[in-house]
N, C-alpha and C. Protein backbone atom coordinates (compact mmCIF):
# COMPACT_ATOMS: atom_id res chain seq x y z
N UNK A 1 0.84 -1.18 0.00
CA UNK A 1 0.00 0.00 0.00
C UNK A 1 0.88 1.25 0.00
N UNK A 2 0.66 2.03 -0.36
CA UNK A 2 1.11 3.58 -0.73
C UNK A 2 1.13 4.36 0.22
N UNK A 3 2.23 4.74 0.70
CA UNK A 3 2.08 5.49 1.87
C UNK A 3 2.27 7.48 1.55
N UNK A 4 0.94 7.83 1.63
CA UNK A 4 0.41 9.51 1.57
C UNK A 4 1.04 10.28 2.50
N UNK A 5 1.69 11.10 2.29
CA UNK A 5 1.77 12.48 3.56
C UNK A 5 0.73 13.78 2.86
N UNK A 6 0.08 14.27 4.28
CA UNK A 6 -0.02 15.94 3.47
C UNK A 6 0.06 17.12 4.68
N UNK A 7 0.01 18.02 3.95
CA UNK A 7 0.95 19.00 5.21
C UNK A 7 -0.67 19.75 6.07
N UNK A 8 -1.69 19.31 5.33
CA UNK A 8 -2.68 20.24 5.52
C UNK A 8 -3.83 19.55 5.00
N UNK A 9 -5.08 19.82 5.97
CA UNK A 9 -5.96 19.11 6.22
C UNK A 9 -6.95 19.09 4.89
N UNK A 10 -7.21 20.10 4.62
CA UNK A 10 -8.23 20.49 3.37
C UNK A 10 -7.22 19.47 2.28
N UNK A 11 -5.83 19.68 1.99
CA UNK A 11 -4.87 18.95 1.03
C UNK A 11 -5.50 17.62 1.08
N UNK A 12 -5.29 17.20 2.39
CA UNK A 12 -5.19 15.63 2.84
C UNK A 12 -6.96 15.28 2.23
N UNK A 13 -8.09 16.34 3.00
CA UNK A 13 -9.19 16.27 1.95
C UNK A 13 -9.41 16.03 0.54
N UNK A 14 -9.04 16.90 -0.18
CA UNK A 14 -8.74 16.94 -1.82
C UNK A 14 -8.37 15.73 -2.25
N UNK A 15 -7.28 15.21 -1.91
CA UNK A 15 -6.70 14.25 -2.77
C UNK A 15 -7.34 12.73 -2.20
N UNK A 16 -7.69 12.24 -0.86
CA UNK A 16 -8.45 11.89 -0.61
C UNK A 16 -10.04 11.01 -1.27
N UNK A 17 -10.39 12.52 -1.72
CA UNK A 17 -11.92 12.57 -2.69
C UNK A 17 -11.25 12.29 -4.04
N UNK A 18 -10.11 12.38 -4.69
CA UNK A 18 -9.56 12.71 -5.67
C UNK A 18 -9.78 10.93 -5.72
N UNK A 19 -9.47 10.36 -5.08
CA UNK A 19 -8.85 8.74 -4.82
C UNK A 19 -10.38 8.17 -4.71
N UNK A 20 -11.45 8.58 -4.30
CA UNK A 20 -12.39 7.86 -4.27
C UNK A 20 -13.09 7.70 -3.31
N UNK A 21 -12.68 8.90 -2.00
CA UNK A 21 -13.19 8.86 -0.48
C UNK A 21 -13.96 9.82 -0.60
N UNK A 22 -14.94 9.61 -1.48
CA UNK A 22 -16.29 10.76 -1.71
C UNK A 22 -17.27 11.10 -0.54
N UNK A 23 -17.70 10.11 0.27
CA UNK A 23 -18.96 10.27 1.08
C UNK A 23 -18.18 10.96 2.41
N UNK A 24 -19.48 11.58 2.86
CA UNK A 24 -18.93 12.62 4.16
C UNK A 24 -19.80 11.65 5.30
N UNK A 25 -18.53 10.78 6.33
CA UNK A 25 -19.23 10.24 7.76
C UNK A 25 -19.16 11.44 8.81
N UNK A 26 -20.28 11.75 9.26
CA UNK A 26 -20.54 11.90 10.83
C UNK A 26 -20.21 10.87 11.77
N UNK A 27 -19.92 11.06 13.37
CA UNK A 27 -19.87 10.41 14.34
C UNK A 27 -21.23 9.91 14.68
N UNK A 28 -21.50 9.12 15.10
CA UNK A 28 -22.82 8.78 15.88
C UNK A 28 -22.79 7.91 17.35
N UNK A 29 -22.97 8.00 18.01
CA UNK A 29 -22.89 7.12 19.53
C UNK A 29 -22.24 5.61 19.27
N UNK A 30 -22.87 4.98 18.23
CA UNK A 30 -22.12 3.47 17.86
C UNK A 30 -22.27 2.96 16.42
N UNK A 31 -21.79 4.69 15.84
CA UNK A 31 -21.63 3.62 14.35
C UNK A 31 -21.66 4.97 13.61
N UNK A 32 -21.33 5.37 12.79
CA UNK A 32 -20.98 6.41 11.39
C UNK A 32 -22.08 6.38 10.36
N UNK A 33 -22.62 7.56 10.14
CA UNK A 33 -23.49 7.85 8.81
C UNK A 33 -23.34 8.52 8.09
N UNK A 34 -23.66 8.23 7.09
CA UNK A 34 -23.45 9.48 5.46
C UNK A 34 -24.50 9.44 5.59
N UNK A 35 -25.06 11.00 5.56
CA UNK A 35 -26.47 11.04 5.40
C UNK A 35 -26.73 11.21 3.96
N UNK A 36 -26.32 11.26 2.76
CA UNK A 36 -26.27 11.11 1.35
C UNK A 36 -26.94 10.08 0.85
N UNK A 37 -26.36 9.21 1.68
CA UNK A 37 -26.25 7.64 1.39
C UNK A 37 -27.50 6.77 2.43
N UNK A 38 -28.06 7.60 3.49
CA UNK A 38 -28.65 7.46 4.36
C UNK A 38 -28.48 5.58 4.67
N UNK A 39 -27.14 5.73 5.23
CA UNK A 39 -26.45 4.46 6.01
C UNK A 39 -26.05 4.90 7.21
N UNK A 40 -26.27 3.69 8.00
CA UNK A 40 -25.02 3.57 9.34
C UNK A 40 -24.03 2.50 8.84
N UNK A 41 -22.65 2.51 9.40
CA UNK A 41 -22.18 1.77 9.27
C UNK A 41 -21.75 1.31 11.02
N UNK A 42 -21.48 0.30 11.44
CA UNK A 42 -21.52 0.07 13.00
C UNK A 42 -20.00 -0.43 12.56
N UNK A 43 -19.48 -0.23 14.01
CA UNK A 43 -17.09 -0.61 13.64
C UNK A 43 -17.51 -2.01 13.40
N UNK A 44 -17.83 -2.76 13.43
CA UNK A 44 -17.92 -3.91 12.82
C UNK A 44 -18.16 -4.27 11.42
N UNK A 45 -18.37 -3.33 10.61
CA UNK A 45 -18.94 -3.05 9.38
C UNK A 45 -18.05 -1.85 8.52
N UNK A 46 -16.83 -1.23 9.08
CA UNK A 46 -16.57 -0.95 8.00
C UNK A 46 -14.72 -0.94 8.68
N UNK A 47 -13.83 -0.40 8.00
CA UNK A 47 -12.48 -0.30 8.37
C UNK A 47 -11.84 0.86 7.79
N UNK A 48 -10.82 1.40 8.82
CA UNK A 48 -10.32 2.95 8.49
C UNK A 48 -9.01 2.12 7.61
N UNK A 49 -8.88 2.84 6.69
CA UNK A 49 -7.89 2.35 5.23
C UNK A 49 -6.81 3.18 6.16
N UNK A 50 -7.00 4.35 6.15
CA UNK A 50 -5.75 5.56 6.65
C UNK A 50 -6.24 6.86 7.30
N UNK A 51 -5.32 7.45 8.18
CA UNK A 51 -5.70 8.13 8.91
C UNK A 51 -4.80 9.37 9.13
N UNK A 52 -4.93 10.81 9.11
CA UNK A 52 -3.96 11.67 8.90
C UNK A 52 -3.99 12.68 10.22
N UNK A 53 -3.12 12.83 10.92
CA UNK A 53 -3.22 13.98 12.28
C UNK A 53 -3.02 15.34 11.56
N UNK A 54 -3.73 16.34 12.06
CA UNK A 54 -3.02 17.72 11.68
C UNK A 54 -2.91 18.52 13.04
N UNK A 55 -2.23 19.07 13.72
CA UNK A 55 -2.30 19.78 14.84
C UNK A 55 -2.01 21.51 14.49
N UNK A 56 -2.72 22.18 15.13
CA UNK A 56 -2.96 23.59 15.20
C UNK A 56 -1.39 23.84 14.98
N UNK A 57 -0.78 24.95 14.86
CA UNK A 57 0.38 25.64 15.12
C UNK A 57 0.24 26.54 16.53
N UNK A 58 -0.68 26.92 16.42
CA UNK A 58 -0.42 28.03 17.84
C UNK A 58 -1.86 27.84 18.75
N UNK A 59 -2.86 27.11 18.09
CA UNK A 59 -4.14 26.57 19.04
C UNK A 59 -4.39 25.03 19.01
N UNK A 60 -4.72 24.15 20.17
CA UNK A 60 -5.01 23.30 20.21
C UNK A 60 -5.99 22.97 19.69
N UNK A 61 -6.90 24.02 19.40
CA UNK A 61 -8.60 23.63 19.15
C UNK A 61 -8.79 23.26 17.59
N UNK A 62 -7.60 23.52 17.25
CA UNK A 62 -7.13 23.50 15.62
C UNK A 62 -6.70 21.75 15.12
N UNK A 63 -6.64 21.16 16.34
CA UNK A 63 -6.10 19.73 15.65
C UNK A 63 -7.25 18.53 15.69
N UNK A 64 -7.07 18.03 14.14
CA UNK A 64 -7.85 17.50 13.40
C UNK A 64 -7.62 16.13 12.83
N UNK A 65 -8.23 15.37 12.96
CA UNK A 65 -7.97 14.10 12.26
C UNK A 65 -8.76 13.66 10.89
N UNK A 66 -8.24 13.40 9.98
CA UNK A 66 -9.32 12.50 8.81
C UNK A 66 -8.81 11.15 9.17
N UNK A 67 -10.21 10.35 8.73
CA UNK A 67 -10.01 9.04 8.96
C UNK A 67 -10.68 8.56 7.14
N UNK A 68 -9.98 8.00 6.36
CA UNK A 68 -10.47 7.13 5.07
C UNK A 68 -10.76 5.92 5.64
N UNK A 69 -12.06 5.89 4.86
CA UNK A 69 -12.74 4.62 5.98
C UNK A 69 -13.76 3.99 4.37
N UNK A 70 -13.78 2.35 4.69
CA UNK A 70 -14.77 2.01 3.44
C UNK A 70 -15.43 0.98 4.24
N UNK A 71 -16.37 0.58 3.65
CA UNK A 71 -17.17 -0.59 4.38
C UNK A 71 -16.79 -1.69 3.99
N UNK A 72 -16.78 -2.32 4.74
CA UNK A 72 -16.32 -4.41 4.76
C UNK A 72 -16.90 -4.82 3.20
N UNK A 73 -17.96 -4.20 2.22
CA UNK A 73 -17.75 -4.94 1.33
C UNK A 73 -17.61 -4.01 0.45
N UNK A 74 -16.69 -3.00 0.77
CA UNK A 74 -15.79 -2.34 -0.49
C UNK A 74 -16.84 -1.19 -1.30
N UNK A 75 -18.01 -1.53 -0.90
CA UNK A 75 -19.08 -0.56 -2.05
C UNK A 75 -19.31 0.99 -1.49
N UNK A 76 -18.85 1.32 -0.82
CA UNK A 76 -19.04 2.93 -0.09
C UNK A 76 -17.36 2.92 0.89
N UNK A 77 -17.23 4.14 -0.11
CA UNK A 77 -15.70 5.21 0.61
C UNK A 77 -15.73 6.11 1.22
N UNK A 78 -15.36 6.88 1.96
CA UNK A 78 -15.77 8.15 2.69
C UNK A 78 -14.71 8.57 3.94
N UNK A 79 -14.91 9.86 3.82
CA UNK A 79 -13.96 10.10 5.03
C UNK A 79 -14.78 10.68 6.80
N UNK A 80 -13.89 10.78 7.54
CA UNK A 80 -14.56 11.28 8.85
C UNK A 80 -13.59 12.09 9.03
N UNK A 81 -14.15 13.09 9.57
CA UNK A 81 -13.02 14.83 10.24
C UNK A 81 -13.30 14.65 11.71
N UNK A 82 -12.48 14.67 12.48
CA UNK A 82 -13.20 15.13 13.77
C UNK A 82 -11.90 15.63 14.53
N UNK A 83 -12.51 16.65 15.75
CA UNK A 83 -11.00 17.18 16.55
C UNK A 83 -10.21 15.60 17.13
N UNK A 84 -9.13 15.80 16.96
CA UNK A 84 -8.28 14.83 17.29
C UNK A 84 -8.04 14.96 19.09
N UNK A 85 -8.11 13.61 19.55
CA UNK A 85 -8.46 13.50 20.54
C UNK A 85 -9.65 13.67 21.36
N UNK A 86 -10.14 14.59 20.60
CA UNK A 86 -11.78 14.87 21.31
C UNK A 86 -13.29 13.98 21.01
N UNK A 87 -13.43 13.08 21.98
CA UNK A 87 -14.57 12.12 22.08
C UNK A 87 -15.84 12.25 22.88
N UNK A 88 -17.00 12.67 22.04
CA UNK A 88 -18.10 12.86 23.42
C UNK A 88 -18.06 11.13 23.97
N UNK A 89 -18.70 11.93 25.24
CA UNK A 89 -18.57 10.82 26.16
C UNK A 89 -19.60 10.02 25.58
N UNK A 90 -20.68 10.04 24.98
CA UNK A 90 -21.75 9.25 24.44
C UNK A 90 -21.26 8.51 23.23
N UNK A 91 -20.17 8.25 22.81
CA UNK A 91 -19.61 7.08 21.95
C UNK A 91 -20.08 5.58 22.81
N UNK A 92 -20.07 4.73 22.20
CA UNK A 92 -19.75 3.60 22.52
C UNK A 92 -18.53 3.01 22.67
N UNK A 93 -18.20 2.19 23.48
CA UNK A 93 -16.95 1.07 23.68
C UNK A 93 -16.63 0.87 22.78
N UNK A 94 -17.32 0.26 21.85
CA UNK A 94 -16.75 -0.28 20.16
C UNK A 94 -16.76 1.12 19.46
N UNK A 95 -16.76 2.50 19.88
CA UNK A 95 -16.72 2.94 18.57
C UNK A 95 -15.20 3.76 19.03
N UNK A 96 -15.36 3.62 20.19
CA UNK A 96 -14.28 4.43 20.94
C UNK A 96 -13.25 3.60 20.65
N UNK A 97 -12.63 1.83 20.77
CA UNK A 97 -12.11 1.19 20.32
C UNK A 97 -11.23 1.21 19.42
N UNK A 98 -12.35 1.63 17.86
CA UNK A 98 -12.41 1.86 16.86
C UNK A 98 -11.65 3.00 15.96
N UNK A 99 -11.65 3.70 16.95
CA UNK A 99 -11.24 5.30 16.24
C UNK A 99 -9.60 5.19 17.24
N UNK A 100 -9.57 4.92 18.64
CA UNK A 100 -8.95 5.36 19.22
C UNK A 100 -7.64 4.12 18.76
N UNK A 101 -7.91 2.75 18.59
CA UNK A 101 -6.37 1.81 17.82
C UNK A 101 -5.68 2.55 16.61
N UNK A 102 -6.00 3.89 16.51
CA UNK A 102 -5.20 4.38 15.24
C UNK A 102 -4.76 5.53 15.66
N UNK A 103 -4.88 6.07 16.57
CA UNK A 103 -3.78 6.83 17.87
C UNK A 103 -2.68 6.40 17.98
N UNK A 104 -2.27 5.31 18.09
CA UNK A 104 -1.30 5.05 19.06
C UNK A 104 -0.29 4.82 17.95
């Protein structure tokens, strides 16, 4: 597999969609939706391909994660944005799991 750098989040966006990570996921308590597509996908159902950190320069509130994520049978691509590190407490175990094995 091909390993991507990008210096900047919107970049890391662009090329991303460019590749085929068209659909936009929201968070949800235990499982991700494109509302486009009007799906959930539950962490058992789909897998993050790759995942990119961006951190603020001079604010914390600035750091951001994309996650490229497709579903277990390959037919829907899409990405997730969310502040990096920041989890409402209303996730689930499995979703918290999920997002958080690609931290480390």
């Amino acid at each position: 597999m091909e390993k991507y750098t990008y210096s900047t989040l919107s970049e890391a966006v662009n090329e991303l969609t460019k590749r085929g990570f068209t659909n936009d996921f929201k968070l949800c308590t235990d499982a991700i939706e494109c509302k486009g597509l009007e799906l959930k996908l539950h962490p058992e159902n789909f897998e993050i391909l790759e995942y990119y950190r961006f951190e603020g320069d001079t604010d914390p509130a600035d750091e951001a994660v994309v996650y490229a994520i497709q579903s277990l049978d390959g037919k829907v691509k899409g990405m997730l944005v969310n502040g990096y590190g920041i989890y409402s407490d209303s996730l689930s175990d499995q979703m918290l799991k999920k997002l958080k094995e690609h931290h480390q």
